[in-house]
C-alpha atoms as a PDB file:
ATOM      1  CA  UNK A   1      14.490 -15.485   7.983  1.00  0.00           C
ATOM      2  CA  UNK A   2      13.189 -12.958   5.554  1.00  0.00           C
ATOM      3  CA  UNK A   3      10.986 -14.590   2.417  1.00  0.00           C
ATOM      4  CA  UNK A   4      12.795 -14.194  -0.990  1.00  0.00           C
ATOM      5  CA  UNK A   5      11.032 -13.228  -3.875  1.00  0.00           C
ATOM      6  CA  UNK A   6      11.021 -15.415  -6.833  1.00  0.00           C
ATOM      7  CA  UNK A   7      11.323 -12.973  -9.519  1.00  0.00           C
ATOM      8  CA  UNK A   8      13.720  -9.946 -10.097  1.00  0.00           C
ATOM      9  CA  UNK A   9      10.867  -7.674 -11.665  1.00  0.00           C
ATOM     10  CA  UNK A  10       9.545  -4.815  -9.415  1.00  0.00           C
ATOM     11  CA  UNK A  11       6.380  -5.709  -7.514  1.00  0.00           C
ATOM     12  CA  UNK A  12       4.295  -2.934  -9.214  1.00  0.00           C
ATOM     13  CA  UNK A  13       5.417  -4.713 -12.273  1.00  0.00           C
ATOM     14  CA  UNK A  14       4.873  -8.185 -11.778  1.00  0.00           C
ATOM     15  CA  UNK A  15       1.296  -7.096 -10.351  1.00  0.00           C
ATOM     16  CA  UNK A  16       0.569  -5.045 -13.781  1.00  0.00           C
ATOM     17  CA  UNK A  17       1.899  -8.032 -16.040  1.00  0.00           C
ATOM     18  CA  UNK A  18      -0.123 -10.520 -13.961  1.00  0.00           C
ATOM     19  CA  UNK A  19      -3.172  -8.375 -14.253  1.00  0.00           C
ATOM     20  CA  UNK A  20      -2.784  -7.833 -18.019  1.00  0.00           C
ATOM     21  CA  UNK A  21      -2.461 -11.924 -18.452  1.00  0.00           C
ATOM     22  CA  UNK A  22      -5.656 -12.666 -16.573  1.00  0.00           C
ATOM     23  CA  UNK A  23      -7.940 -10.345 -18.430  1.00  0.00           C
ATOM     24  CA  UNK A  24      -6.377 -12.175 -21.677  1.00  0.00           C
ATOM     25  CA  UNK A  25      -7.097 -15.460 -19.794  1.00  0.00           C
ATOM     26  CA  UNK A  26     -10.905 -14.121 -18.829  1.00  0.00           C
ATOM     27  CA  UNK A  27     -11.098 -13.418 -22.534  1.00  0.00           C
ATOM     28  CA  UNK A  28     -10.335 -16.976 -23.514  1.00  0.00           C
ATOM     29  CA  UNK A  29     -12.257 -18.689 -20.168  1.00  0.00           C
ATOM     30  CA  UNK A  30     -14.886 -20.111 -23.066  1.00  0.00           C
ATOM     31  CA  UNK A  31     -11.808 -21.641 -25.083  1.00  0.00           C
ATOM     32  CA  UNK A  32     -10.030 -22.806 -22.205  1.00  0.00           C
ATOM     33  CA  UNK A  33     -13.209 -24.108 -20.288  1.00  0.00           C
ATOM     34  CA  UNK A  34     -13.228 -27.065 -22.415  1.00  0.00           C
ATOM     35  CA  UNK A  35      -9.816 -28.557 -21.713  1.00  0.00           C
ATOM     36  CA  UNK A  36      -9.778 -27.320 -17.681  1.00  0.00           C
ATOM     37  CA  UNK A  37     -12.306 -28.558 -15.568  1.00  0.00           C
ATOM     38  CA  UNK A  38     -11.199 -25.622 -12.963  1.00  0.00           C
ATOM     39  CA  UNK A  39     -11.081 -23.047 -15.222  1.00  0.00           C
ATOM     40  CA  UNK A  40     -14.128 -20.752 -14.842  1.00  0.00           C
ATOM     41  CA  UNK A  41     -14.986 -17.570 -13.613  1.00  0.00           C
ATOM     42  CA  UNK A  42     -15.040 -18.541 -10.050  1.00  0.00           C
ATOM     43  CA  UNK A  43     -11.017 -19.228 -10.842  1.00  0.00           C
ATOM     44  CA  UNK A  44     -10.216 -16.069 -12.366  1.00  0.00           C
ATOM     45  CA  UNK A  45     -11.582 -14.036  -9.849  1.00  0.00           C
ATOM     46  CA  UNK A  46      -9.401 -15.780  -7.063  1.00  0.00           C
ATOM     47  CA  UNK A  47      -6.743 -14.883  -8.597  1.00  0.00           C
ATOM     48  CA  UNK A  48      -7.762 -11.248  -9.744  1.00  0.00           C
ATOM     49  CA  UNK A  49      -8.586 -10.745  -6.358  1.00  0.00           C
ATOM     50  CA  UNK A  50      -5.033 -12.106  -4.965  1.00  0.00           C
ATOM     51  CA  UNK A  51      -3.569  -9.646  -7.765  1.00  0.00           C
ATOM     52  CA  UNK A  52      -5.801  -6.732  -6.189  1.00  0.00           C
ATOM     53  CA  UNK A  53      -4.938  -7.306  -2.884  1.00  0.00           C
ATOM     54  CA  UNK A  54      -1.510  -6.718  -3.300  1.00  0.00           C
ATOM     55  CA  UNK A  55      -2.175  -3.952  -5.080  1.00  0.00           C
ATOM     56  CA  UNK A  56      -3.807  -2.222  -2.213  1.00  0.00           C
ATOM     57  CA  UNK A  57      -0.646  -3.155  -0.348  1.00  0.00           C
ATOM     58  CA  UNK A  58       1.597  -1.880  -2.898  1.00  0.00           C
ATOM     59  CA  UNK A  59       0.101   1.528  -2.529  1.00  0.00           C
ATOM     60  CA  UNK A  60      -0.078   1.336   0.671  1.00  0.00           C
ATOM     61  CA  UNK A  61       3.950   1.069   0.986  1.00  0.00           C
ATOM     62  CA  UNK A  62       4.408   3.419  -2.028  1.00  0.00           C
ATOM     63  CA  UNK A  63       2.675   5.934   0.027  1.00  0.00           C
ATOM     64  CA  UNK A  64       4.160   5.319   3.301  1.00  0.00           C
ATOM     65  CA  UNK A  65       6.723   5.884   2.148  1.00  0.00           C
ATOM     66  CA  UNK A  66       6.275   9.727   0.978  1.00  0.00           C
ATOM     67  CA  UNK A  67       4.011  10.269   3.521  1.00  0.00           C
ATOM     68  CA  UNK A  68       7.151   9.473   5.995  1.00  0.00           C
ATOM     69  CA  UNK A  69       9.700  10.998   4.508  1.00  0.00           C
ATOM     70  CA  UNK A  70       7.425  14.043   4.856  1.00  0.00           C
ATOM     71  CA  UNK A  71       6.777  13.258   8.906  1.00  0.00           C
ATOM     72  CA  UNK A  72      11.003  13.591   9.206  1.00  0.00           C
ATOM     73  CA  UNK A  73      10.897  16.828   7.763  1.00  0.00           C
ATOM     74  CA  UNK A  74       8.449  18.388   9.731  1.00  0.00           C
ATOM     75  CA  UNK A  75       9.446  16.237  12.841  1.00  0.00           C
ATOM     76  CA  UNK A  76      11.433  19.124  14.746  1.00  0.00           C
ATOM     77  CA  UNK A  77       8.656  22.053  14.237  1.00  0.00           C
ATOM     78  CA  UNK A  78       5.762  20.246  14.431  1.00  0.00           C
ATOM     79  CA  UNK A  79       6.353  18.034  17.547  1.00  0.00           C
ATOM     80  CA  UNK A  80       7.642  21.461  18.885  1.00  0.00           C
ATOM     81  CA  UNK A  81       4.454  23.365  18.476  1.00  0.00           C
ATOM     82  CA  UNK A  82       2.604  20.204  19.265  1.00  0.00           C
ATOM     83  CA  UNK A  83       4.044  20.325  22.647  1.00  0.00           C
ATOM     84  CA  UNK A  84       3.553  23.961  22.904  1.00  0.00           C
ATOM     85  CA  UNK A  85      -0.014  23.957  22.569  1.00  0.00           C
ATOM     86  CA  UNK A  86      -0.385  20.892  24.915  1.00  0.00           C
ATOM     87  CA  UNK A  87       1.446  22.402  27.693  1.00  0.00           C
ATOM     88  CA  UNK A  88      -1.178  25.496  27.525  1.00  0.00           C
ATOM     89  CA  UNK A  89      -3.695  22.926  27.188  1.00  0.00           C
ATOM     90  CA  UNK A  90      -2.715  21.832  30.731  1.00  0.00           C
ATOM     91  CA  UNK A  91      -2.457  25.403  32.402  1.00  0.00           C
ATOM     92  CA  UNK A  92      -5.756  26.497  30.865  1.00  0.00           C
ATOM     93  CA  UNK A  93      -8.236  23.646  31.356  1.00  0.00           C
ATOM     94  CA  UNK A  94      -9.309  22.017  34.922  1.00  0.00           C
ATOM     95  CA  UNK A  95      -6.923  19.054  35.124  1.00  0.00           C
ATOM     96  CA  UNK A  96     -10.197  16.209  34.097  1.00  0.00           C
ATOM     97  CA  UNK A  97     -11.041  18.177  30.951  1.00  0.00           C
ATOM     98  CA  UNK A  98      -7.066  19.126  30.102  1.00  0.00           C
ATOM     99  CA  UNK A  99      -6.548  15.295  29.641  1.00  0.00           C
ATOM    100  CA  UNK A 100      -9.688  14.525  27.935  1.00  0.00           C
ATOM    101  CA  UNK A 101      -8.916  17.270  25.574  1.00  0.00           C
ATOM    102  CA  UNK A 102      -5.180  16.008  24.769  1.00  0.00           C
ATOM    103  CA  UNK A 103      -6.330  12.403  24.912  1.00  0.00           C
ATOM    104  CA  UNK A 104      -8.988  13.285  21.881  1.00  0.00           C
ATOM    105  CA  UNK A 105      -6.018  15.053  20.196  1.00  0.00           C
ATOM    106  CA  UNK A 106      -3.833  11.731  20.355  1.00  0.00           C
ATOM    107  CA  UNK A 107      -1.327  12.971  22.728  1.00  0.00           C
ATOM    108  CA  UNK A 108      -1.780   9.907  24.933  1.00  0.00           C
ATOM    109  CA  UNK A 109      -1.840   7.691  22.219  1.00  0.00           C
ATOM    110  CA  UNK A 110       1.283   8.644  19.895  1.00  0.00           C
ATOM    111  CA  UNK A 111       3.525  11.529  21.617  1.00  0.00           C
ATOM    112  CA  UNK A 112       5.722   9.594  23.941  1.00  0.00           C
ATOM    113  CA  UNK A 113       6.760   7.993  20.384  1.00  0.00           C
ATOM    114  CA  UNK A 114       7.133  10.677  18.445  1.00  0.00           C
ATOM    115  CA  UNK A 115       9.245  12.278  20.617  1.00  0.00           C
ATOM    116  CA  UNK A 116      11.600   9.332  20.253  1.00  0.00           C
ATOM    117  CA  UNK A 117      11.531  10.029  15.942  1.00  0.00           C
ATOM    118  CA  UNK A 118       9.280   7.236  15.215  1.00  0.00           C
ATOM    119  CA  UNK A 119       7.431   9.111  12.309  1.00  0.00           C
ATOM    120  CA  UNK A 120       4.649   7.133  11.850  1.00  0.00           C
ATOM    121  CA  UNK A 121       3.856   8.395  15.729  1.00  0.00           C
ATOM    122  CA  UNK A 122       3.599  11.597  14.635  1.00  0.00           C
ATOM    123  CA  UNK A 123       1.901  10.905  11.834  1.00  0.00           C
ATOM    124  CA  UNK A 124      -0.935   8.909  13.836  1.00  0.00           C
ATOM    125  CA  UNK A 125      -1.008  12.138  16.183  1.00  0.00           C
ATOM    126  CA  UNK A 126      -1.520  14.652  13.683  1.00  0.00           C
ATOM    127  CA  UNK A 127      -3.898  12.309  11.644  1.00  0.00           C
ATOM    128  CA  UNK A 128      -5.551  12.211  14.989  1.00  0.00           C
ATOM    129  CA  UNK A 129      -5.480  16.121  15.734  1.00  0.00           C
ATOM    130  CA  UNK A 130      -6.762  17.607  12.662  1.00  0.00           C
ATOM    131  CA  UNK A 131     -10.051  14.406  12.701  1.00  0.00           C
ATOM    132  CA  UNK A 132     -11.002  15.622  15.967  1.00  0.00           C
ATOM    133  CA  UNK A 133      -9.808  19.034  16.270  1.00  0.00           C
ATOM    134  CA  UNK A 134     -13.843  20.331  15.750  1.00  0.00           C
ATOM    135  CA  UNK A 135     -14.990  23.880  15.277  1.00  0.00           C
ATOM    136  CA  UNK A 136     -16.239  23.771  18.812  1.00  0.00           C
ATOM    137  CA  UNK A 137     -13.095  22.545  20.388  1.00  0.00           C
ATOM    138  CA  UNK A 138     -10.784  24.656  18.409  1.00  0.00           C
ATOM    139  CA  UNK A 139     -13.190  27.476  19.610  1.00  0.00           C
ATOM    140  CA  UNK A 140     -12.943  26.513  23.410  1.00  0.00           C
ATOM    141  CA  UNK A 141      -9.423  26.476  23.265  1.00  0.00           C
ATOM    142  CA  UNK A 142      -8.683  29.409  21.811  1.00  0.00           C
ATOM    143  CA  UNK A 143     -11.161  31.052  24.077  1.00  0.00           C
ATOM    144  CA  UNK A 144      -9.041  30.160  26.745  1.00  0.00           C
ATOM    145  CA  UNK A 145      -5.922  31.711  24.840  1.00  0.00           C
ATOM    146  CA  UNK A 146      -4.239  29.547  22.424  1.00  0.00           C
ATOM    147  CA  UNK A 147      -3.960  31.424  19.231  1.00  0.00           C
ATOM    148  CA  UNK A 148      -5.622  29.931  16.325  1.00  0.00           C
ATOM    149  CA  UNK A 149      -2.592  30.471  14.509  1.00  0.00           C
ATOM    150  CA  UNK A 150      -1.010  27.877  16.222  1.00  0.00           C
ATOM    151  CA  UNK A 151      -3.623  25.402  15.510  1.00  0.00           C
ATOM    152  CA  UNK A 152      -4.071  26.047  12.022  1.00  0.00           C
ATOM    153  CA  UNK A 153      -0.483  25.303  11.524  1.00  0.00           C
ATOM    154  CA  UNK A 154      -0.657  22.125  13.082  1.00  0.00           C
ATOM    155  CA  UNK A 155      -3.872  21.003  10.950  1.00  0.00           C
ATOM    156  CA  UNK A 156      -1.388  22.619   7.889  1.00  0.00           C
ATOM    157  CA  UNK A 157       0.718  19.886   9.093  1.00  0.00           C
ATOM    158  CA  UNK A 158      -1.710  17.383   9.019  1.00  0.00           C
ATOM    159  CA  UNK A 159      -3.213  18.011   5.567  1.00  0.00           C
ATOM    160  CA  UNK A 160       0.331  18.021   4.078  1.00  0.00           C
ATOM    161  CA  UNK A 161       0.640  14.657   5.500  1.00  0.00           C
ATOM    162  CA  UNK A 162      -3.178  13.579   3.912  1.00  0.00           C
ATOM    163  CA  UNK A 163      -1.632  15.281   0.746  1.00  0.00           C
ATOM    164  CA  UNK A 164       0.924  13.163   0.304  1.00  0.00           C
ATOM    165  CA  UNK A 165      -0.994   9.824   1.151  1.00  0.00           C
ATOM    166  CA  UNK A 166      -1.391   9.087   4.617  1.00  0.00           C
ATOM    167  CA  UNK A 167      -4.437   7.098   5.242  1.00  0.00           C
ATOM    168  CA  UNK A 168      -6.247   5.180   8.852  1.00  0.00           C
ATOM    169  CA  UNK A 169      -5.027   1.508   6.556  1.00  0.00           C
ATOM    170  CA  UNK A 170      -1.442   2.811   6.389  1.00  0.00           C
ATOM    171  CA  UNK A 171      -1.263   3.859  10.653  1.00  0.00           C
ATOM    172  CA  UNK A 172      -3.218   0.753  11.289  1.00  0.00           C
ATOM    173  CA  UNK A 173      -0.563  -1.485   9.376  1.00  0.00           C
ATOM    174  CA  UNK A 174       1.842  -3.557  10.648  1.00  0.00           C
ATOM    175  CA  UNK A 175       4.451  -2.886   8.358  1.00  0.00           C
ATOM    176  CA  UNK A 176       7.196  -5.488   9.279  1.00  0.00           C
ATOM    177  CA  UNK A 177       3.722  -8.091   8.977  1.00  0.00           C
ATOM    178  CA  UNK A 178       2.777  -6.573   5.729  1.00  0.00           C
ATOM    179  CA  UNK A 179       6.345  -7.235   4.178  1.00  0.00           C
ATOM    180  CA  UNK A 180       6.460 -10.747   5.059  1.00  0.00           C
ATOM    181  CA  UNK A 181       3.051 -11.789   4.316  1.00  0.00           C
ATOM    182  CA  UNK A 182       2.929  -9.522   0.612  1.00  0.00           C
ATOM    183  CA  UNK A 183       5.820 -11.767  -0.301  1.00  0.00           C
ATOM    184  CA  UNK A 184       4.487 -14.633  -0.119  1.00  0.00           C
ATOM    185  CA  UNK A 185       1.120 -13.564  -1.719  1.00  0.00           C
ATOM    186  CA  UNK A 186       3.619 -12.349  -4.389  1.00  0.00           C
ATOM    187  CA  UNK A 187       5.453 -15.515  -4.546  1.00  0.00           C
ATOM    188  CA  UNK A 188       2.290 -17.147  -4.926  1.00  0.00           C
ATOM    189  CA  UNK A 189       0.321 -14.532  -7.788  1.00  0.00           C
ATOM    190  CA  UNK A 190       3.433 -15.160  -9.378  1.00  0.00           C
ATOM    191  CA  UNK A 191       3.921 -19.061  -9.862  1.00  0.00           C
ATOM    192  CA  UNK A 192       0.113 -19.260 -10.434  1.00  0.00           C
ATOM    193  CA  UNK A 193       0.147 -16.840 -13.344  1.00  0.00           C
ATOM    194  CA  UNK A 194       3.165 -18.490 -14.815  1.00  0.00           C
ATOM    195  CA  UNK A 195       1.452 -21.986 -14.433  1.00  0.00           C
ATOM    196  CA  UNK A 196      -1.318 -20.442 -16.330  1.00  0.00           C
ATOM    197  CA  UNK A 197       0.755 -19.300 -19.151  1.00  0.00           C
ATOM    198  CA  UNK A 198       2.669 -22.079 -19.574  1.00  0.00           C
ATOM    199  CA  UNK A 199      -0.672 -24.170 -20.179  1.00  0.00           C
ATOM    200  CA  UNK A 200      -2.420 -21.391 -21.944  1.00  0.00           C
ATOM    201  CA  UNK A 201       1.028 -20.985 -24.384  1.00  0.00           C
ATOM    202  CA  UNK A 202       1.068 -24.300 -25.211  1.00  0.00           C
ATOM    203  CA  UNK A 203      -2.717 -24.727 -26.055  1.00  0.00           C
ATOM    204  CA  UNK A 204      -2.391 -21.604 -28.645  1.00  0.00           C
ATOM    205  CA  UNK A 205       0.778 -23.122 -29.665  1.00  0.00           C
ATOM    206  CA  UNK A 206      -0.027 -22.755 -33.366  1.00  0.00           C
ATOM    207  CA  UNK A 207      -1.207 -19.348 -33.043  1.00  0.00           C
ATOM    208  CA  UNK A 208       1.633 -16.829 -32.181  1.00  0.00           C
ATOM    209  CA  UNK A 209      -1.005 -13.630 -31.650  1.00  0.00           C
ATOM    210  CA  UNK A 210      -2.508 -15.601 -29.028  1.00  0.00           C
ATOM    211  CA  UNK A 211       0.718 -17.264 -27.968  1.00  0.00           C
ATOM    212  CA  UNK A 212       2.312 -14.373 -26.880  1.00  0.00           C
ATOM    213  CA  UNK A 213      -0.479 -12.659 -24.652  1.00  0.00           C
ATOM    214  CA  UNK A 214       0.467 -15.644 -22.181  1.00  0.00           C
ATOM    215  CA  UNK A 215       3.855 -15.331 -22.497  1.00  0.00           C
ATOM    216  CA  UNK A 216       4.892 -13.377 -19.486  1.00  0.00           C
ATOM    217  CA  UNK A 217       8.400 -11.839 -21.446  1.00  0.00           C
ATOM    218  CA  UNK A 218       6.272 -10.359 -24.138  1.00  0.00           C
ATOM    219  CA  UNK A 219       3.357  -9.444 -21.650  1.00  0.00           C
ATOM    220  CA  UNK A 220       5.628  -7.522 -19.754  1.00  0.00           C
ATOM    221  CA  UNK A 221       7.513  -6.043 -22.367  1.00  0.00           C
ATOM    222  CA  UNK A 222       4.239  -5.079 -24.322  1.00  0.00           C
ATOM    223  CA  UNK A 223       2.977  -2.977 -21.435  1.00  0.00           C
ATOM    224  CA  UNK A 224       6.417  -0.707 -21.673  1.00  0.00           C
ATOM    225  CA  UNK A 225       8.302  -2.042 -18.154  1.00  0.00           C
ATOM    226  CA  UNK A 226      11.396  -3.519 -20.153  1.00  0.00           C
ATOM    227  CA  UNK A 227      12.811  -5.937 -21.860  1.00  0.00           C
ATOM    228  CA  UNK A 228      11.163  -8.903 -19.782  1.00  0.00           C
ATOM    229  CA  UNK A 229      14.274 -10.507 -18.484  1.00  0.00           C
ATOM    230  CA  UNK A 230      13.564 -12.087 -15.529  1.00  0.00           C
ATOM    231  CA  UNK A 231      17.082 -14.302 -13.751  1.00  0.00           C
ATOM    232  CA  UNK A 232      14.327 -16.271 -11.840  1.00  0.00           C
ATOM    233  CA  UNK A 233      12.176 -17.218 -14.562  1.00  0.00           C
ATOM    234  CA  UNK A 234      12.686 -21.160 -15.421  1.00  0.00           C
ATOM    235  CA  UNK A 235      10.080 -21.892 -18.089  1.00  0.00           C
ATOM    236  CA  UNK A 236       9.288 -18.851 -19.796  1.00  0.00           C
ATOM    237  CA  UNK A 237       9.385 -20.315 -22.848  1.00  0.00           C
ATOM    238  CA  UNK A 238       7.290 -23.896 -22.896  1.00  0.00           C
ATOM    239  CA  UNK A 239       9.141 -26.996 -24.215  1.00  0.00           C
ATOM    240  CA  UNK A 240       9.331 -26.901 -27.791  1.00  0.00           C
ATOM    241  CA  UNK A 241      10.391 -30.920 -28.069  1.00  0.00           C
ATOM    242  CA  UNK A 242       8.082 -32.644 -30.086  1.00  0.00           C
ATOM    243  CA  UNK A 243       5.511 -35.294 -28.522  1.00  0.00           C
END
């Protein structure tokens, strides 16, 4: 069963709050030092470095997902002149050096997928073409008689797909992996940074400038992303009772 996230914030949101909180909370680590054994440096970069993490997977997904929606609108012409220059591949080189060639290209490795529309396939294959498509293959093929038009369109292809993001993390990812395992980490950046804040807002309790920058509502609302409403959110404001 798919993990629920335990806020109703976006993701790049939560991750910009949280980051804005602990670089208040690094700037208070002497203050806070004295009350909380555990609260050092060593501390605040864990959880910097969760926040970061998930960064890198949040562009990673932002960018997929451009750099796919791209793939699907070049699928049709690009697989087709893809296939066209592998099928004169095959009639121009001896049969050993034909599949070495398409087999450095990425045929091997991604065409019987694209073929079937996966995008990311083709995206792996031209990724693949245009890093190993050298000057001196490009020239051995064309002395053969593929035009060099043809190849240049395909490494077009490719560097429109660069352009808009694609990188080796984002074909080596395991998306379905990724999505399960960056909500948890979210889950968890999330209920750590609002433990923080609700010790952090209670020790500045008599000081409302210093209240508020670990007060995750006001954080969030003070970096522009809204109003800081969050359904999920059950202690945003600490209890006020008196001891």
């Amino acid at each position: 069963m798919p993990r629920q996230r335990k806020y109703s914030y976006r993701d790049h949101e939560v991750l910009l709050t949280c980051r804005a909180i602990m670089d208040n909370f690094v700037g208070k680590l002497d203050e806070f030092g004295r009350v909380r054994t555990n609260w050092n440096a060593d501390f605040a970069q864990a959880v910097i470095g969760k926040i970061d993490a998930c960064e890198a997977i949040t562009n990673i997904k932002e960018n997929a997902s451009g750099v796919m929606q791209h793939a699907k609108e070049i699928h049709t012409v690009a697989l087709r002149q893809l296939t066209f220059l592998k099928v004169q591949v095959e009639v121009d080189f001896e049969a050993r050096r034909a599949k070495e060639v398409l087999n450095l290209l990425g045929y091997k490795k991604y065409l019987k997928n694209a073929r079937m529309s996966d995008y990311k396939s083709l995206a792996g294959l031209l990724a693949q073409f245009r890093q190993n498509m050298t000057d001196e293959l490009k020239r051995e093929i064309t002395e053969l008689g593929t035009s060099q038009e043809l190849i240049d369109e395909l490494l077009g292809y490719a560097q429109g797909l660069v352009d808009k993001g694609l990188s080796p993390e984002m074909l080596e990812a395991d998306t379905k992996a990724i999505n399960q395992d960056f909500v948890q980490q979210m889950n968890e950046i999330y209920e750590q940074v609002l433990g923080i804040c609700k010790i952090a807002s209670r020790f500045f309790h008599d000081d409302k400038q210093e209240r508020g920058k670990f007060v995750f509502s006001q954080v969030f609302k003070s970096l522009g992303l809204g109003d800081g409403t969050d359904e999920h959110d059950e202690h945003e404001e600490e209890d006020e009772d008196e001891d």
